[in-house]
Protein backbone atom coordinates (compact mmCIF):
# COMPACT_ATOMS: atom_id res chain seq x y z
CA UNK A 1 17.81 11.55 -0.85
CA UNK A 2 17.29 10.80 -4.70
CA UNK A 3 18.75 12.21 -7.35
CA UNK A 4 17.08 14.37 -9.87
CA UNK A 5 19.39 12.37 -12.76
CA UNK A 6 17.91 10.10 -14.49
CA UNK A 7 20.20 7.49 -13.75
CA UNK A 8 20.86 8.39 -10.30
CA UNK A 9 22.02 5.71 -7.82
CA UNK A 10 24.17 7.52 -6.06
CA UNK A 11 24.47 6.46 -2.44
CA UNK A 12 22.46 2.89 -3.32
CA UNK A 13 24.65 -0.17 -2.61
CA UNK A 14 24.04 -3.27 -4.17
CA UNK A 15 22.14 -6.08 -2.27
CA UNK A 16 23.95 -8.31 -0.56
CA UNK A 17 24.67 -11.98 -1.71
CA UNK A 18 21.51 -13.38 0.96
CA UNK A 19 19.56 -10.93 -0.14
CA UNK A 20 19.79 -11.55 -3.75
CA UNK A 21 19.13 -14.97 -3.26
CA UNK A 22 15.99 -14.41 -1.29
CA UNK A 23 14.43 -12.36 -3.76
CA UNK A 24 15.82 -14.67 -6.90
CA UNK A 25 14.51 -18.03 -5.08
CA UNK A 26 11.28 -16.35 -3.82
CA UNK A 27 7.86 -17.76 -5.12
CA UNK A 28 5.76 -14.57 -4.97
CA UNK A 29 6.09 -13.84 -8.56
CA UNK A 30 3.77 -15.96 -10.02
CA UNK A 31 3.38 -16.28 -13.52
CA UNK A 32 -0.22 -14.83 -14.27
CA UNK A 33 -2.41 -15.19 -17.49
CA UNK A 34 -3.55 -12.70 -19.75
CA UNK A 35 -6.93 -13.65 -18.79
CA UNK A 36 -6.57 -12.09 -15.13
CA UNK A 37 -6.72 -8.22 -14.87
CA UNK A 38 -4.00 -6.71 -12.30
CA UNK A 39 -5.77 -6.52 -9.87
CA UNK A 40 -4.72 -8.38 -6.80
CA UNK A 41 -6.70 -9.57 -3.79
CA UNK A 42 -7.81 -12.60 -1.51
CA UNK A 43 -10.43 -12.90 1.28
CA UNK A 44 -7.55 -13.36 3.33
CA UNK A 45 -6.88 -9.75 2.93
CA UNK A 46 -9.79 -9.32 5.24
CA UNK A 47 -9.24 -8.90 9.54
CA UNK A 48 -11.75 -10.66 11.79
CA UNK A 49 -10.48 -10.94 15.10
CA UNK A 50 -12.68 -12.32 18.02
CA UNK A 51 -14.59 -8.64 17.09
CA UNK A 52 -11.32 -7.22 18.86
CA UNK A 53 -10.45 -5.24 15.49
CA UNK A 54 -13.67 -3.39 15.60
CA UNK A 55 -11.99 -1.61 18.30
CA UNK A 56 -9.84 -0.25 15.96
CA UNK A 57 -11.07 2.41 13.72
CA UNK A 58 -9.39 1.10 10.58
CA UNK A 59 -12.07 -0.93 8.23
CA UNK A 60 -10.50 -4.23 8.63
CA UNK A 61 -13.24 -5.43 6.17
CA UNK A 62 -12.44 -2.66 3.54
CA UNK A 63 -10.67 -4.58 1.42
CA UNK A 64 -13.05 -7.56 0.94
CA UNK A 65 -16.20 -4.93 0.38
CA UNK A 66 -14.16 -3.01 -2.52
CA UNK A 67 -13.86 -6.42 -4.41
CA UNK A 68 -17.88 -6.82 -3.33
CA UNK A 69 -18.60 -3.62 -5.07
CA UNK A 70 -16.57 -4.24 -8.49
CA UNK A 71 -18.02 -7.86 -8.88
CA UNK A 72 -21.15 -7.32 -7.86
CA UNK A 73 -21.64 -4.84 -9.55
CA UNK A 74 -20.29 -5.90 -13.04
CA UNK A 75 -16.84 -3.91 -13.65
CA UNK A 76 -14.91 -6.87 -12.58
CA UNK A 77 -15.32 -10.55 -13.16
CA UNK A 78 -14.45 -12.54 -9.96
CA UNK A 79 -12.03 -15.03 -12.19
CA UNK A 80 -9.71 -12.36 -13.07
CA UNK A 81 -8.84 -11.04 -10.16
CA UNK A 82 -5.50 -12.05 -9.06
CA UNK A 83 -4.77 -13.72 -5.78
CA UNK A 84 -1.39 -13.56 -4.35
CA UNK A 85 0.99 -16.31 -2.29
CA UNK A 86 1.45 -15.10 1.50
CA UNK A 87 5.22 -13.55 2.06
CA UNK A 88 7.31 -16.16 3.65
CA UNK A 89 9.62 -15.83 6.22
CA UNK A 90 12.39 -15.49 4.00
CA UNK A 91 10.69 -13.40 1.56
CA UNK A 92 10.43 -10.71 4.90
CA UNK A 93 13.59 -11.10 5.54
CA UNK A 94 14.80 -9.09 2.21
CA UNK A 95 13.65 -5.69 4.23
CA UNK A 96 13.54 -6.97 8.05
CA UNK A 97 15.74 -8.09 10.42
CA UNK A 98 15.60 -11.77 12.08
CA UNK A 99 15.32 -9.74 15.56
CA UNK A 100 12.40 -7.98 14.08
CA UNK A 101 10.57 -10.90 12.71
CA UNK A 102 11.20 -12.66 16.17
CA UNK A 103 9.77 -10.00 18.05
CA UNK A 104 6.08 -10.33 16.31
CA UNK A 105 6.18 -13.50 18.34
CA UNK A 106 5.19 -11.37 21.34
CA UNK A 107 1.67 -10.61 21.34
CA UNK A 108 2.22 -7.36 22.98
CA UNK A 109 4.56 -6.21 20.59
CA UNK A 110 2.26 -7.04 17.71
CA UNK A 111 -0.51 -5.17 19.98
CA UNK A 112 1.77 -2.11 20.18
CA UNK A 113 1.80 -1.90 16.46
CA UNK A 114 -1.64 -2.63 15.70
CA UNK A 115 -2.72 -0.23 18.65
CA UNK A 116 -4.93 -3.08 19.97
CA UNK A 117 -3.91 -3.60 23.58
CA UNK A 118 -6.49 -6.69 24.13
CA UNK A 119 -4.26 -8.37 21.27
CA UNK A 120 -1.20 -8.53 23.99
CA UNK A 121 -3.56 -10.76 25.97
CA UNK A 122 -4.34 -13.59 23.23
CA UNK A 123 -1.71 -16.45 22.44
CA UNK A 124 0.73 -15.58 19.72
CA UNK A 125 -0.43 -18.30 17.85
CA UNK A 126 -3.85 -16.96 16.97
CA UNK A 127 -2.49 -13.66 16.38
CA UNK A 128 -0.03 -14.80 13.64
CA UNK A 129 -2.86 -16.62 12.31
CA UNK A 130 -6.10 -14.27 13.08
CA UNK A 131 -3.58 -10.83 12.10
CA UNK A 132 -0.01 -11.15 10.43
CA UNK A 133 -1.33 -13.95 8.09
CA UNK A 134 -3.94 -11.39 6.52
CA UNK A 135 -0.48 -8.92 6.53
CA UNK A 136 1.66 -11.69 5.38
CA UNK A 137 -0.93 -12.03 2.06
CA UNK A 138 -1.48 -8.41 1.14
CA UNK A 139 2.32 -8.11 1.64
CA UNK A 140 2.64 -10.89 -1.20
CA UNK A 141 0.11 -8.78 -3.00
CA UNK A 142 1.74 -5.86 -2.49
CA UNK A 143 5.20 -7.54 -4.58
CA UNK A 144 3.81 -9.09 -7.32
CA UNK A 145 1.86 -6.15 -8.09
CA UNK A 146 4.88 -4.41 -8.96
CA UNK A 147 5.46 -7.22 -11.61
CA UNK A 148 2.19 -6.80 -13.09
CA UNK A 149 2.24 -3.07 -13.34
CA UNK A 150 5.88 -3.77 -15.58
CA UNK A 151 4.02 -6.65 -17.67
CA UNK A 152 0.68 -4.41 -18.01
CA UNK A 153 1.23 -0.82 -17.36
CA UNK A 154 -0.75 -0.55 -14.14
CA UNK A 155 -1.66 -3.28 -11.15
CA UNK A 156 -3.99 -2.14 -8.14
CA UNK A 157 -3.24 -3.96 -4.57
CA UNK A 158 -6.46 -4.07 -2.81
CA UNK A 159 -4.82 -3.97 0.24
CA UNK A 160 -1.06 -2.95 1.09
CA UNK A 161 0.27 0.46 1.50
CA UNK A 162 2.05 -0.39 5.06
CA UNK A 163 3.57 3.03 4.71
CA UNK A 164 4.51 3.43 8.56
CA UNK A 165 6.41 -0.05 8.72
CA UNK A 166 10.46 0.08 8.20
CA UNK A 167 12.97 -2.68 8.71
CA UNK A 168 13.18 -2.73 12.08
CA UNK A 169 10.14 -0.64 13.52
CA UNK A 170 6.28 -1.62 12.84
CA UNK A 171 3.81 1.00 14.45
CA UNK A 172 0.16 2.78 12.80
CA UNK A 173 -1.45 -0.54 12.37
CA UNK A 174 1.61 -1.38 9.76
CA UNK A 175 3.64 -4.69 10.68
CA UNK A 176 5.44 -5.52 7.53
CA UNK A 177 7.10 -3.05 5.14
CA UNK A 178 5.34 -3.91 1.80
CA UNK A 179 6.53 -0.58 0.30
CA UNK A 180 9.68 -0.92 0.84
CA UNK A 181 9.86 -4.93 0.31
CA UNK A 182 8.05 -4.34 -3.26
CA UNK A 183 11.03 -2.09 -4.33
CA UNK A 184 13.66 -4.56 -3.32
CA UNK A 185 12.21 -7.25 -5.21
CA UNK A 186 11.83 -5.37 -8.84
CA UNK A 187 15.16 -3.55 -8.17
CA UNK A 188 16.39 -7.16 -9.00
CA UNK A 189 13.72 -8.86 -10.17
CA UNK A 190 12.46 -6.20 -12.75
CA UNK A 191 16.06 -5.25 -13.60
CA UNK A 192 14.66 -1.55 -12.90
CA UNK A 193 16.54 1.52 -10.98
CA UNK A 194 14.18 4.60 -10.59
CA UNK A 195 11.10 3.97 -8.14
CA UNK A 196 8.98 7.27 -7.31
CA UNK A 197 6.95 6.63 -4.03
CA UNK A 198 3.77 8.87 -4.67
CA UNK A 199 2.06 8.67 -1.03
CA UNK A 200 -0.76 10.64 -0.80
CA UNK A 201 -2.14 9.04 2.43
CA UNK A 202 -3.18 11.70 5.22
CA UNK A 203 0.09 10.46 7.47
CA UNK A 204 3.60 10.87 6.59
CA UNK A 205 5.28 7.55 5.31
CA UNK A 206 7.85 7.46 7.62
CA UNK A 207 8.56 4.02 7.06
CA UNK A 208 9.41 3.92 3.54
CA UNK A 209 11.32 7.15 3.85
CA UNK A 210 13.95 5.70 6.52
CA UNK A 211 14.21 2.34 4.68
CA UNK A 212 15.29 4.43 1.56
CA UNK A 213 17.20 7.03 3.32
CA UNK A 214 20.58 7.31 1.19
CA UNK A 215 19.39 5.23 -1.83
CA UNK A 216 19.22 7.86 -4.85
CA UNK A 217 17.43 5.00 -6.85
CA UNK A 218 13.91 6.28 -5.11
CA UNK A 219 12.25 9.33 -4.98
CA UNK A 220 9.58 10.54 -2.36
CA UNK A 221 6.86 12.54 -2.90
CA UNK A 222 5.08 12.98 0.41
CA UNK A 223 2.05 14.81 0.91
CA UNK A 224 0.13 14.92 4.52
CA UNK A 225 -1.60 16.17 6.93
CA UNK A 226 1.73 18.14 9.54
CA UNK A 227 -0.25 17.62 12.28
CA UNK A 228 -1.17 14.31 12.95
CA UNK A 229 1.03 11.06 13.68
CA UNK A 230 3.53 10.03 13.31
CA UNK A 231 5.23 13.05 13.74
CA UNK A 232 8.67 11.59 12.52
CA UNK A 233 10.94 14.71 12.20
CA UNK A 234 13.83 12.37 11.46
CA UNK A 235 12.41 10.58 8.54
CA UNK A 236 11.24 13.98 7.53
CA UNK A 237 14.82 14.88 6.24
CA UNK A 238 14.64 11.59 3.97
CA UNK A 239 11.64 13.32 1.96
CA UNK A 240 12.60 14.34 -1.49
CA UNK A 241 9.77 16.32 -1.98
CA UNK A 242 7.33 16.42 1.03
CA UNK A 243 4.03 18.91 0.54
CA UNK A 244 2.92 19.35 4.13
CA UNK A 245 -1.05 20.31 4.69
CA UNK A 246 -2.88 21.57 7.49
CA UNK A 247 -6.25 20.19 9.70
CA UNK A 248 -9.27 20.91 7.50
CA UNK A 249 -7.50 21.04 4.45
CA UNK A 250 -10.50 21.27 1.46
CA UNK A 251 -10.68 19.73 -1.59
CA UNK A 252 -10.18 22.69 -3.92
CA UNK A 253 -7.01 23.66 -2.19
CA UNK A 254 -5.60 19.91 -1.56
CA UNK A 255 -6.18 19.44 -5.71
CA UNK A 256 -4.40 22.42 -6.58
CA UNK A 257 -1.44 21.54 -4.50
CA UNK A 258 -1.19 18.10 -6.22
CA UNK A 259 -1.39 19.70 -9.50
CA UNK A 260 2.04 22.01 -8.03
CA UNK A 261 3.87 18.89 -6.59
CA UNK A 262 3.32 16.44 -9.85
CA UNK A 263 4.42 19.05 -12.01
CA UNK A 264 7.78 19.53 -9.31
CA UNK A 265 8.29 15.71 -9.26
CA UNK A 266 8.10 15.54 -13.29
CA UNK A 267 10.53 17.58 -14.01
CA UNK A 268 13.15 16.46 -11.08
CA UNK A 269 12.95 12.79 -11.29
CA UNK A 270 11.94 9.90 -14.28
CA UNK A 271 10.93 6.89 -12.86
CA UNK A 272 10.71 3.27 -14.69
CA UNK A 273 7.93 2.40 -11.94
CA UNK A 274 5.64 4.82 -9.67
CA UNK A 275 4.36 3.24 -6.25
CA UNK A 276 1.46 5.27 -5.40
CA UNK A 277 0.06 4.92 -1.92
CA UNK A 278 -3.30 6.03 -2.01
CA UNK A 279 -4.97 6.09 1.33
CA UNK A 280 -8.33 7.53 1.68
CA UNK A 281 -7.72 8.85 5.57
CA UNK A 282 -7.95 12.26 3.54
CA UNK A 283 -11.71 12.02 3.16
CA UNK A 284 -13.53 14.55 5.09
CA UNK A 285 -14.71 13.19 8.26
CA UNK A 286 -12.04 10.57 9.03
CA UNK A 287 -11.33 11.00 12.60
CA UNK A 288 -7.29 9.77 11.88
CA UNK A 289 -6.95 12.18 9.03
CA UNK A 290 -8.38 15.05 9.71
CA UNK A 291 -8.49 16.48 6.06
CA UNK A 292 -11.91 17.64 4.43
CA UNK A 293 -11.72 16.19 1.00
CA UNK A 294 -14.74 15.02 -0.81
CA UNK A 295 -15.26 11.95 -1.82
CA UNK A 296 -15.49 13.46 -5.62
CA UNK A 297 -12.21 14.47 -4.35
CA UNK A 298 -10.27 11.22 -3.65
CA UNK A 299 -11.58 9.99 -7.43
CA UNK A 300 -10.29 13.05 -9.30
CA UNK A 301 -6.65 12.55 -6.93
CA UNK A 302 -6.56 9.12 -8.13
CA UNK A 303 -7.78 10.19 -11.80
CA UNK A 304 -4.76 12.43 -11.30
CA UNK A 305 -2.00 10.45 -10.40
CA UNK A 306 -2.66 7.72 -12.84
CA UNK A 307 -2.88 10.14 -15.82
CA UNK A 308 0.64 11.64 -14.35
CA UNK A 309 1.82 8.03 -14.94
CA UNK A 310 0.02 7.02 -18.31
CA UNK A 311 1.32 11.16 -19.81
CA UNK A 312 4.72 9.67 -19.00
CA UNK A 313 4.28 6.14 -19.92
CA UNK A 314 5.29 4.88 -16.65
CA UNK A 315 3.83 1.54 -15.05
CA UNK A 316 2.25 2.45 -11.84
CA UNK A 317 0.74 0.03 -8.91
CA UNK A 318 -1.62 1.41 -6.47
CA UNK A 319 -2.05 0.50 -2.92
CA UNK A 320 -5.00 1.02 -0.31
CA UNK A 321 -3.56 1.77 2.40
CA UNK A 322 -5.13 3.78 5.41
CA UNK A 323 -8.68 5.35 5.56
CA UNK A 324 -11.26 4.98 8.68
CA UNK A 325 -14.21 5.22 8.15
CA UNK A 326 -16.99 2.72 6.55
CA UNK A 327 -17.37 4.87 3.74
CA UNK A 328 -14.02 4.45 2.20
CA UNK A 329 -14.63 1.21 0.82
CA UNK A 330 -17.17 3.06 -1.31
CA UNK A 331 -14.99 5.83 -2.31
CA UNK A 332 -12.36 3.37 -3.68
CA UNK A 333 -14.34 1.24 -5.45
CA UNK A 334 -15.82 4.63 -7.31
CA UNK A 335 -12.67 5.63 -7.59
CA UNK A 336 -11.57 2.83 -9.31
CA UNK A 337 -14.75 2.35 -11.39
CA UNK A 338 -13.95 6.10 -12.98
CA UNK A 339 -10.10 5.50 -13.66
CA UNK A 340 -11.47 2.33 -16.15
CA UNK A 341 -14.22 4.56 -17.60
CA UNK A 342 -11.47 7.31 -17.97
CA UNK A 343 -9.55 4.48 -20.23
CA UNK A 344 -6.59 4.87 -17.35
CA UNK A 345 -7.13 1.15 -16.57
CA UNK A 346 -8.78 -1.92 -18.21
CA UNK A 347 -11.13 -3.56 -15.75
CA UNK A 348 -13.25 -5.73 -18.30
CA UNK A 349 -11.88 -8.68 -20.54
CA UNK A 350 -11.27 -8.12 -24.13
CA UNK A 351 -13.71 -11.02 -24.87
CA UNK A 352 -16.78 -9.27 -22.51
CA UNK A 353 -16.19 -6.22 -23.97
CA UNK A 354 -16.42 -7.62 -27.60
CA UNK A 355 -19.44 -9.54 -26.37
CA UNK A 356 -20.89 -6.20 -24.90
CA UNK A 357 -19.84 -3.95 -28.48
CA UNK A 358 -21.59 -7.11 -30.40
CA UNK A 359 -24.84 -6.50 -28.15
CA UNK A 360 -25.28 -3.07 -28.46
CA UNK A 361 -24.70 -3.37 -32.64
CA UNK A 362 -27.63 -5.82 -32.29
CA UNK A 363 -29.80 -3.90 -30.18
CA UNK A 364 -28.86 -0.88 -32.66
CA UNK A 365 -29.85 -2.87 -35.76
CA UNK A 366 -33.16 -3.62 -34.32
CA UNK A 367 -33.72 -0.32 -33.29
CA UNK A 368 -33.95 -1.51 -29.34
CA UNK A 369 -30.84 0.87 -28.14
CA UNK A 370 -32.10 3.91 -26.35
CA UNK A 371 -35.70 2.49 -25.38
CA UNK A 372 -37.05 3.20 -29.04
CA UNK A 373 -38.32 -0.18 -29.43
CA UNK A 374 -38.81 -2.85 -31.64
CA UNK A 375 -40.25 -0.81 -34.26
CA UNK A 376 -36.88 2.23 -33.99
CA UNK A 377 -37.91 5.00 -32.18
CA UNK A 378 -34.98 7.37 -32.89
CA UNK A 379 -33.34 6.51 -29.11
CA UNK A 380 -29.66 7.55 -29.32
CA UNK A 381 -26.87 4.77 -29.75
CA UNK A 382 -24.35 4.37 -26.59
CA UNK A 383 -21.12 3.97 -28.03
CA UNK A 384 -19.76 0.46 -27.13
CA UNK A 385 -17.28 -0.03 -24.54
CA UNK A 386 -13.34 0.69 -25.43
CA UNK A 387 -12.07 -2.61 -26.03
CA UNK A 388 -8.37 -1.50 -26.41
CA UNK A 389 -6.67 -2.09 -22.62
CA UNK A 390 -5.03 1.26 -21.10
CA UNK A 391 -1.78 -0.64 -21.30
CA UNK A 392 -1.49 -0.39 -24.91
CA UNK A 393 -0.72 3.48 -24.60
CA UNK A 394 2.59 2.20 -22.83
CA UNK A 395 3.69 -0.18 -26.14
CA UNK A 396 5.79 2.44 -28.20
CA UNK A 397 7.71 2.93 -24.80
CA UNK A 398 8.68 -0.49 -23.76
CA UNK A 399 12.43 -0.31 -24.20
CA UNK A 400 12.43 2.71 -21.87
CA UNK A 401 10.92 0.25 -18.78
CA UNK A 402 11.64 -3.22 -18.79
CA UNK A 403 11.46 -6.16 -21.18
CA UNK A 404 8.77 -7.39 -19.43
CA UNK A 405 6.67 -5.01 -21.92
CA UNK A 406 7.24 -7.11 -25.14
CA UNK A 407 4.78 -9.61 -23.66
CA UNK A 408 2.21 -6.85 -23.81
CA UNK A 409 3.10 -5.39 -26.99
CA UNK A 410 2.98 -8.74 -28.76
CA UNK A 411 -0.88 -8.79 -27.73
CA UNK A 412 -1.97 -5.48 -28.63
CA UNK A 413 0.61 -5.71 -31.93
CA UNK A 414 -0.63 -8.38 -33.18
């Protein structure tokens, strides 16, 4: 269980010598440009299986049709999004066990986890390559996004969020422990301490929460849906702070008892770096879930928990994690869309938006700006874009986080 002390590491032992090594020889950090914004994806994210994952009712296509939406529809240029190195063998091995890893070579184990018993029937080789490859990347995602949220304030997996995954036990459709993985790697990598796991996905993150059992460097804040899988009274006791909801929990109520638990975990725990799972099995209608929460709903969560993190000047990353119906694609993407017209994140270049603020001063000067025409016609001016990045609110904090913030000061300093 975490501390509420600041510096609490009480009960967290140091990683061993192998493990240390793992992480400091791993490539998955990659060095990105300012150019790229933090947000991390690659159409390898995306499941297609022989059709066999349609028989699933998780959207293995989600991830690739919330990228669709941004690009397509002009908040996010296709050449800055970030695309991530697969996690190695090795790089796995900083969480799991070898005994675990070897056991994903049976295809019936892997369909045990996925809940896909036709995958027990199809040669292990396809599977690693048709379903734990597309793991293995958003896993990689899923790690360096924890970098980029310490470099920019805020980094957004488009996949990830394997919240049911531990060392040693997949299960929910979650083979590889991302969560968990991501924290190892920044406790050394990132030279970091404090981790709050926000997971606001309809089922309880059991994985997570038995993977950092005893280790007072990470506090959970767990709320969910009581009634639904995975039922895991043992990792239960591992919850810091778990909020636990009822079947046809609405939106009005669900909101107000964020508002309750953000204001608990503020004042019991300060984190360098919040990991906030943010599955969207809570919409209403999702037949896993079983919550009734808008779809207004899931944008003004997300709204919520990112202006929890920017009030406090911690660097957050956001994962994807469950949700099961088509529509959820949708949602996120929206939901997204509103945290960068909220100023929480920075989805457009500094060089578009000047572009864009020069445009609209034209069309203003000519009179063209709110359909009056060549001639003026009294149309009223929309204010230009923001051209300042959300990340800049996190500058006058940087020796609080990591070091890894002078690199972001030094652009928005000057």
């Amino acid at each position: 269980m975490a501390s509420s002390a600041p510096s609490a590491a009480a009960g967290a032992t140091p990683p061993d010598p192998l493990r240390r090594d793992r992480i400091l020889s791993s490539k998955l950090y990659l060095d990105v440009p300012g150019s790229k914004a933090p947000v991390v994806y690659s159409p390898a994210y995306d499941i297609a299986f022989l059709g066999i994952e349609k028989l699933h009712p998780f959207d293995s296509s989600k991830w690739g049709r919330i990228c669709k939406f941004l690009t397509k529809e002009g908040h996010l240029e296709k050449n800055r999004v970030v695309e991530p190195l697969e996690a190695t063998k090795d790089d796995l091995l900083v969480v799991h066990s070898e005994s675990y890893l070897n056991s994903l070579k049976s295809s019936l184990k892997v369909a045990s986890i996925v809940e896909l018993p036709p995958v027990a029937f199809i040669p292990n080789w396809l599977v690693q390559q048709k379903l734990l490859y597309p793991f293995r990347k958003q896993v990689g995602g899923s790690i360096l996004s924890a970098k980029l949220a310490l470099e920019r304030g805020w980094a957004i997996n488009v996949g990830g969020g394997f919240h049911h995954c531990s060392a040693e036990q997949g299960g929910g459709f979650c083979a590889y422990a991302d969560i968990s993985l991501c924290i190892q790697f920044a406790f050394v990598r990132l030279n970091i301490s404090r981790v709050m796991i926000i997971d606001l996905d309809a089922h309880q993150g059991n994985g997570h929460e038995k993977d950092f059992a005893n280790d007072g460097r990470v506090y959970t804040l767990d709320m969910y849906n009581a009634g639904i899988y995975p039922y895991d009274h043992v990792a239960k006791r591992y919850i810091d702070q778990k909020v636990e909801l009822v079947s046809g929990t609405k939106t009005e109520d669900y909101l107000d008892q964020l508002d309750k638990a953000l204001k608990v975990a503020e004042s019991r725990f300060q984190p360098q770096l919040i990991v906030y799972n943010a599955g969207t099995d809570i919409l209403d209608g999702d037949p896993l879930g079983r919550l009734k929460i808008s779809p207004q709903g899931v944008v003004i969560r997300d709204e919520k928990v990112f202006r929890f993190a920017k009030d406090q000047s911690i660097p957050l990353l956001m994962l994807t994690s469950g949700g099961y119906m088509k529509s959820s694609a949708r949602v996120i993407a929206d939901s997204i869309i509103n945290l960068s017209n909220k100023n929480l994140i920075e989805l457009v270049s500094l060089t578009s938006s000047l572009i864009r603020s020069k445009l609209v001063c034209s069309a203003s000067a000519y009179g063209d700006v709110g359909g009056g025409g060549a001639t003026g016609g009294g149309g009223a001016v929309t204010a230009p874009p923001s051209t300042a990045f959300a990340t800049a609110s996190f500058s006058d904090v940087s020796s609080q986080t990591s070091p890894a913030y002078s690199n972001v000061n030094r652009v928005f300093k000057g």
